[in-house]
N, C-alpha and C. Protein backbone atom coordinates (compact mmCIF):
# COMPACT_ATOMS: atom_id res chain seq x y z
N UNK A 1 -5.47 -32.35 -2.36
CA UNK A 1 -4.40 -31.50 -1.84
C UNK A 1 -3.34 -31.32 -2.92
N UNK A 2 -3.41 -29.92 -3.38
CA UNK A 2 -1.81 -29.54 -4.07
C UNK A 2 -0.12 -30.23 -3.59
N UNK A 3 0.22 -30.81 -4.53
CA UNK A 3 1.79 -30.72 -4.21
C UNK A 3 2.51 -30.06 -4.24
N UNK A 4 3.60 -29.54 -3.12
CA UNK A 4 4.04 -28.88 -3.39
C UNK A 4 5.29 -27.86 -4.62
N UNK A 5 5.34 -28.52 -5.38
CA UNK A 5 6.26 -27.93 -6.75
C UNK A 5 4.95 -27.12 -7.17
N UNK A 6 3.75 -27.49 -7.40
CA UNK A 6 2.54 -26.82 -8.04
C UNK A 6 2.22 -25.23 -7.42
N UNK A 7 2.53 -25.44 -5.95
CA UNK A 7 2.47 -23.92 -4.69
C UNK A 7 3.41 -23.60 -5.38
N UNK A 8 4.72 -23.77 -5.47
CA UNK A 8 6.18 -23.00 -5.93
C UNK A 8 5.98 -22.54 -7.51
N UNK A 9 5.50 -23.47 -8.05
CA UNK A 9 5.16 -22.79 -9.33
C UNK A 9 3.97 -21.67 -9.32
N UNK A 10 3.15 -21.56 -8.94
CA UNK A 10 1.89 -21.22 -8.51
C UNK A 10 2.76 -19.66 -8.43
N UNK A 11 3.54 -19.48 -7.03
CA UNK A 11 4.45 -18.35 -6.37
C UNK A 11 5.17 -17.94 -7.49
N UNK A 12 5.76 -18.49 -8.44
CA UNK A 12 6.81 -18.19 -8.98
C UNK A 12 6.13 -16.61 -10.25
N UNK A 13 4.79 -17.68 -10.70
CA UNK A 13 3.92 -17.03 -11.60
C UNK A 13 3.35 -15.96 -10.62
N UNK A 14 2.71 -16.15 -10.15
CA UNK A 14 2.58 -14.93 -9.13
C UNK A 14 3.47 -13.99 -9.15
N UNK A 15 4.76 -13.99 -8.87
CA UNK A 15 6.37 -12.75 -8.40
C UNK A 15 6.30 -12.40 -9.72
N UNK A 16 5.99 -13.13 -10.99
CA UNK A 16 6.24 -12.90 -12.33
C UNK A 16 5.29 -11.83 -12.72
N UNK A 17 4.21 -12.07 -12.32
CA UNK A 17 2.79 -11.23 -12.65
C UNK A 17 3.15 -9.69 -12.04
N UNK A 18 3.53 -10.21 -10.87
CA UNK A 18 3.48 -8.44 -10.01
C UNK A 18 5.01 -7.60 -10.36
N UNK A 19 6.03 -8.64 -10.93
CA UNK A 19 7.01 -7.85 -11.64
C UNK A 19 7.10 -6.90 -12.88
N UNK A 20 5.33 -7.77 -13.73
CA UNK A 20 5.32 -7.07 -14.88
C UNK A 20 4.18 -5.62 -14.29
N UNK A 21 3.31 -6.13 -14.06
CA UNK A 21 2.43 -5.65 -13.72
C UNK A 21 3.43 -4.03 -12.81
N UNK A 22 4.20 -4.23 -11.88
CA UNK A 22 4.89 -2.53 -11.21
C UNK A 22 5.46 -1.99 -12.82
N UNK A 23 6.08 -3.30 -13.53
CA UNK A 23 7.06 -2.32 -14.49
C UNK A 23 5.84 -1.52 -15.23
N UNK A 24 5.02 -1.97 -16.14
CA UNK A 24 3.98 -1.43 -16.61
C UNK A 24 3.19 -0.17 -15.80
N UNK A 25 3.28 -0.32 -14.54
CA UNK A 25 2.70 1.08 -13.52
C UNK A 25 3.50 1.51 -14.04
N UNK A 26 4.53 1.37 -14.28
CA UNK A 26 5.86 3.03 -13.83
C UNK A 26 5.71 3.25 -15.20
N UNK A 27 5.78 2.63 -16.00
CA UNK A 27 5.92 3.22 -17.78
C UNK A 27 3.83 3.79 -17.66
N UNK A 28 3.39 3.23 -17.63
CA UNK A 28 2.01 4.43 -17.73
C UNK A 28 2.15 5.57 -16.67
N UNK A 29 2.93 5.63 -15.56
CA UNK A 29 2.78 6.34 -14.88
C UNK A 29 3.23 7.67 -15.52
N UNK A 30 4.39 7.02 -16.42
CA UNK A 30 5.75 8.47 -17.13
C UNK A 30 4.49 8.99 -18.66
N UNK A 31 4.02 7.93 -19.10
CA UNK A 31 3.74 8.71 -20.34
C UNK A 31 2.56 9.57 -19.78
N UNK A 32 2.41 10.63 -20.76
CA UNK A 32 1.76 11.94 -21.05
C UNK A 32 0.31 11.70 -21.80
N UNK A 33 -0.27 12.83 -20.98
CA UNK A 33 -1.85 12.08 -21.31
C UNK A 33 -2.43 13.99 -21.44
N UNK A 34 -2.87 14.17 -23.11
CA UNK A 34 -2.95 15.46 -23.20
C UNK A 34 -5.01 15.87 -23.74
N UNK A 35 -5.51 16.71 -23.67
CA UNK A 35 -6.66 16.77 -23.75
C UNK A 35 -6.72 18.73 -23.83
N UNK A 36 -7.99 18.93 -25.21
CA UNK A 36 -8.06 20.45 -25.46
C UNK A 36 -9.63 20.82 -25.09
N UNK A 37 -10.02 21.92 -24.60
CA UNK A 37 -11.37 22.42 -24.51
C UNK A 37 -11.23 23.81 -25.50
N UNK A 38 -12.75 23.68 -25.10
CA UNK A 38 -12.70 25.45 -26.05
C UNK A 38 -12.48 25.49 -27.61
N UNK A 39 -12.65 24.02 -28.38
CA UNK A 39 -12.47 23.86 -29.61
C UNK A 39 -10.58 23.76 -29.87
N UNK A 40 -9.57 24.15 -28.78
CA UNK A 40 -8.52 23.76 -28.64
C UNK A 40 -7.60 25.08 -28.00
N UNK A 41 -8.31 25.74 -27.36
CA UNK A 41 -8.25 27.34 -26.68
C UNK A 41 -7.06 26.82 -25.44
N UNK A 42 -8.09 26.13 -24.70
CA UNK A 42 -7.14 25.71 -23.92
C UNK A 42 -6.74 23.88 -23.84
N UNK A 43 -5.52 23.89 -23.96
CA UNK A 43 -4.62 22.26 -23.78
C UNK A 43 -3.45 22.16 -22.82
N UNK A 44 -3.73 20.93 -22.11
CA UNK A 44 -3.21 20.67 -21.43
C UNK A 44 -2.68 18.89 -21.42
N UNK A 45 -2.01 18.88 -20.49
CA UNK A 45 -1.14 17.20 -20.35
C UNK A 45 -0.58 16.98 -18.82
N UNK A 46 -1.09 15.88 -18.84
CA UNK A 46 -0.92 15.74 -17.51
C UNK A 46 -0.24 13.81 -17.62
N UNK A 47 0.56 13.79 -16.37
CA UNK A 47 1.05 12.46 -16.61
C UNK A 47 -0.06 11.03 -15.87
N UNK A 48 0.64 10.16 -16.17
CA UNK A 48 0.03 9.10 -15.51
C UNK A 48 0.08 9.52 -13.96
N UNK A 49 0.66 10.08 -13.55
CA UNK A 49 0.68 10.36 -12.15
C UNK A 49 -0.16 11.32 -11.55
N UNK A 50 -0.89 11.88 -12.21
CA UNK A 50 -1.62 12.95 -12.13
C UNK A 50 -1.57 13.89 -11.98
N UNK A 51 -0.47 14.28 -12.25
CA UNK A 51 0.47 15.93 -12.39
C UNK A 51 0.61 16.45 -13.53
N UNK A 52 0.25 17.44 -13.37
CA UNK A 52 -0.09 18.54 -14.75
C UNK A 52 1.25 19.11 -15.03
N UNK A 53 1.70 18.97 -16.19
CA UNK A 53 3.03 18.98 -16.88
C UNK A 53 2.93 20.23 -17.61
N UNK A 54 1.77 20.40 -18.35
CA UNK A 54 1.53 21.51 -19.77
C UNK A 54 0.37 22.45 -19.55
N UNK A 55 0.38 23.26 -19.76
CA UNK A 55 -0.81 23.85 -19.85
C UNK A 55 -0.87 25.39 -20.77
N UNK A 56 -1.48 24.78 -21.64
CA UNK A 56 -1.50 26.14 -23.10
C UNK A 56 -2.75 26.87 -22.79
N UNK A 57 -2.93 28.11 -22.90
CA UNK A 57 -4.20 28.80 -23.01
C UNK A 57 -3.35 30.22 -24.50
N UNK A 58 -4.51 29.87 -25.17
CA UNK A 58 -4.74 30.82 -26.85
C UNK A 58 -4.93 32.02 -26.12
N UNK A 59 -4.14 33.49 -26.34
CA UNK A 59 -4.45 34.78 -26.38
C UNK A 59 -6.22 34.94 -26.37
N UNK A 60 -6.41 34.78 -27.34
CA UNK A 60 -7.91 35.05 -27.86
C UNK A 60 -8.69 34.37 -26.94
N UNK A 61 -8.07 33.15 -26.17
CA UNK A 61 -9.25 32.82 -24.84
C UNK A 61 -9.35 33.42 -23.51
N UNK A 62 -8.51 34.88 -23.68
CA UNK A 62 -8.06 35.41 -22.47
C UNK A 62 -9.34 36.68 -22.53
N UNK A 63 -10.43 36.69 -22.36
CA UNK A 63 -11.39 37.73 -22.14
C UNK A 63 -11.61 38.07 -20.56
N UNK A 64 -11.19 39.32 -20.59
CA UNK A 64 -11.33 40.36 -18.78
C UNK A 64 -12.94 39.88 -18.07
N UNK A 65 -13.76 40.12 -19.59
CA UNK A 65 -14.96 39.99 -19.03
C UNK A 65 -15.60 38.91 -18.85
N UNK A 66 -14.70 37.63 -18.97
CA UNK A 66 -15.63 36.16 -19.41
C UNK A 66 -14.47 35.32 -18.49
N UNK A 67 -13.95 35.99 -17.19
CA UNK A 67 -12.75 35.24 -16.87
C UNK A 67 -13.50 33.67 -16.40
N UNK A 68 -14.88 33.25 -15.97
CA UNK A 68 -15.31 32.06 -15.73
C UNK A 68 -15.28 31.16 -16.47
N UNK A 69 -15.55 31.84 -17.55
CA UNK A 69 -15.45 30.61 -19.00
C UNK A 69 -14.23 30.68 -19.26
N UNK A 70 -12.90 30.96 -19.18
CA UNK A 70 -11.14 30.16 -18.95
C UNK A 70 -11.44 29.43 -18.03
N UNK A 71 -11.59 29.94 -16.69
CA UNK A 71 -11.84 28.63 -16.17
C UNK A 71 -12.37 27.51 -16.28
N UNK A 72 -13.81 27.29 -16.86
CA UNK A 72 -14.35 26.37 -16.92
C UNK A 72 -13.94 25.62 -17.97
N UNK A 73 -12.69 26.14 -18.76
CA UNK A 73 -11.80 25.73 -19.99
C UNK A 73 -11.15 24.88 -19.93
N UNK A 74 -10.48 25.42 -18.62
CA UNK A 74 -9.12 24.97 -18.24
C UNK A 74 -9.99 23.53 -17.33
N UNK A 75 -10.93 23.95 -16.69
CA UNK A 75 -11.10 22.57 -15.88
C UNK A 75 -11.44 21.68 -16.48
N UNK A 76 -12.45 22.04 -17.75
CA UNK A 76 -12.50 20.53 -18.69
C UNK A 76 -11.22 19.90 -18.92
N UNK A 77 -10.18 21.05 -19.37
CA UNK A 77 -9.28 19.98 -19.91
C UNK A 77 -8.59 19.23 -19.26
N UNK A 78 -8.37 19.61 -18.07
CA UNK A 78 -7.94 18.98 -17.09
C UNK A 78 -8.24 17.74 -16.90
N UNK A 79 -9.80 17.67 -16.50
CA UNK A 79 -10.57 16.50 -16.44
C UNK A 79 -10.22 15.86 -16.87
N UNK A 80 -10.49 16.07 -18.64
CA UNK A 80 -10.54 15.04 -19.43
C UNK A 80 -8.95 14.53 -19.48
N UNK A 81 -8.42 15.08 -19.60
CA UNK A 81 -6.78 14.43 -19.23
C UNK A 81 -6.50 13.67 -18.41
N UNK A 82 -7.11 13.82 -17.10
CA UNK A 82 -7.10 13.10 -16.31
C UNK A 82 -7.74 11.49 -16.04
N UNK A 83 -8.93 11.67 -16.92
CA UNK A 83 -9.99 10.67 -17.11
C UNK A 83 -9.65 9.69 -18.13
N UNK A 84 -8.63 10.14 -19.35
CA UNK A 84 -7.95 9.76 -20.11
C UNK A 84 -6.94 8.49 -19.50
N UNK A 85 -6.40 9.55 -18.77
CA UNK A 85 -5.09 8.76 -18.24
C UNK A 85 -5.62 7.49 -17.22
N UNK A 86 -6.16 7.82 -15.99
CA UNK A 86 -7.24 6.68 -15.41
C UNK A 86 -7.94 5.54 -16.59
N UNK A 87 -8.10 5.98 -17.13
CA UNK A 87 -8.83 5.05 -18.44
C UNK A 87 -7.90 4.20 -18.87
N UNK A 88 -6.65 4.91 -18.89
CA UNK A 88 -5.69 4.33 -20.17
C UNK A 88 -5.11 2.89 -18.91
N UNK A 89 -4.57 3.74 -18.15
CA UNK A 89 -4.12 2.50 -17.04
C UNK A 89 -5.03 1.56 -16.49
N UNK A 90 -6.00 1.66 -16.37
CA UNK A 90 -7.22 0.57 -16.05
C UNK A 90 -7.01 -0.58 -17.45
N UNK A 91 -7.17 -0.15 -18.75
CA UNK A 91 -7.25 -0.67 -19.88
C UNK A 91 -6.22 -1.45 -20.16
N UNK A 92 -4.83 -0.84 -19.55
CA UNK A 92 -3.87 -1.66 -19.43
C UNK A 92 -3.27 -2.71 -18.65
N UNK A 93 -3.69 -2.00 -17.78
CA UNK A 93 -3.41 -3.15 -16.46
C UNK A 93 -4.31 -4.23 -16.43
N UNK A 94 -5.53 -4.15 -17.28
CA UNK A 94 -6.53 -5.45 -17.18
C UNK A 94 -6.13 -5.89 -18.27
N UNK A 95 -5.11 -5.79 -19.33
CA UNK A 95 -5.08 -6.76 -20.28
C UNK A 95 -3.72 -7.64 -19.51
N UNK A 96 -3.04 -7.20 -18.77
CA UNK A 96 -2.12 -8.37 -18.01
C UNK A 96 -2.39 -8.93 -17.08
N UNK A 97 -3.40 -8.43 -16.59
CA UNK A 97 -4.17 -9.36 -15.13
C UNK A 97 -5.54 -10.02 -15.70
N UNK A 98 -5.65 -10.22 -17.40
CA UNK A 98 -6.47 -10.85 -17.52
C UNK A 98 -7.98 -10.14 -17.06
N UNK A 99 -7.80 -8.86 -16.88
CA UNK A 99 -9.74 -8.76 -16.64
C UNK A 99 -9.34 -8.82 -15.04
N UNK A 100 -8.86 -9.08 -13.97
CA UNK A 100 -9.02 -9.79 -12.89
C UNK A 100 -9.09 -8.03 -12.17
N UNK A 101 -9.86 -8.09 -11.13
CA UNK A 101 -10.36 -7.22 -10.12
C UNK A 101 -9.16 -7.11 -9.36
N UNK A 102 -7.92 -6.00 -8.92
CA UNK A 102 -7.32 -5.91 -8.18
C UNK A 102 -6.94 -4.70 -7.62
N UNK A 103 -7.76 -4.69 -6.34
CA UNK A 103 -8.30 -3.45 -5.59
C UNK A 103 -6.93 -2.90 -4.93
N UNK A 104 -6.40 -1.61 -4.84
CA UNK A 104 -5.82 -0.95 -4.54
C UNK A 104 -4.58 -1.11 -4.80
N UNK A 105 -4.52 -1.61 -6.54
CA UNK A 105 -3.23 -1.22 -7.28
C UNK A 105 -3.16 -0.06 -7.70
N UNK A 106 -3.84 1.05 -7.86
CA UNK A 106 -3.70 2.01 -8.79
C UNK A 106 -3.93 3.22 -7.52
């Protein structure tokens, strides 16, 4: 059986972990996570939050007759911005939780 100073310490490290661990959400949440398709036609940035902040499209990717392929421009980049940013916060958040599995922080 644990004594109790070991539970209180135990808690203390714990409040410590999830103090760093929100501050670190909110700073990945703010930075900017940017990604180009189309060789760089179209770019975009989107935040940790998953809100699209930027979005550039090049004159020259603007064809009347090819309007599917902007789209399918714009949705890569999106993606990948997005997949970026998911990536980046997973990568981060497991180097302060040690690797540890913690389901429905993000």
């Amino acid at each position: 059986m644990m004594g109790g100073g070991n539970m209180q310490q135990l808690a203390r490290q714990a409040q410590k972990l999830q103090q760093q661990m929100a501050k670190m959400q909110e700073e990945l949440e703010q930075r900017e996570y940017e990604a180009s398709a189309g060789g760089g036609m179209v770019t975009v940035k989107v935040t940790g939050k998953k809100e699209l902040v930027s979005l550039e499209i090049k004159p020259e990717a603007v064809d009347p007759d090819d309007v599917e392929m902007l789209q399918d421009m714009v949705m890569a980049a999106v993606n990948e911005a997005l997949r970026t940013a998911g990536d980046t916060m997973e990568r981060e958040m497991g180097r302060l939780t040690g690797g540890l599995n913690m389901p429905g922080l993000f």
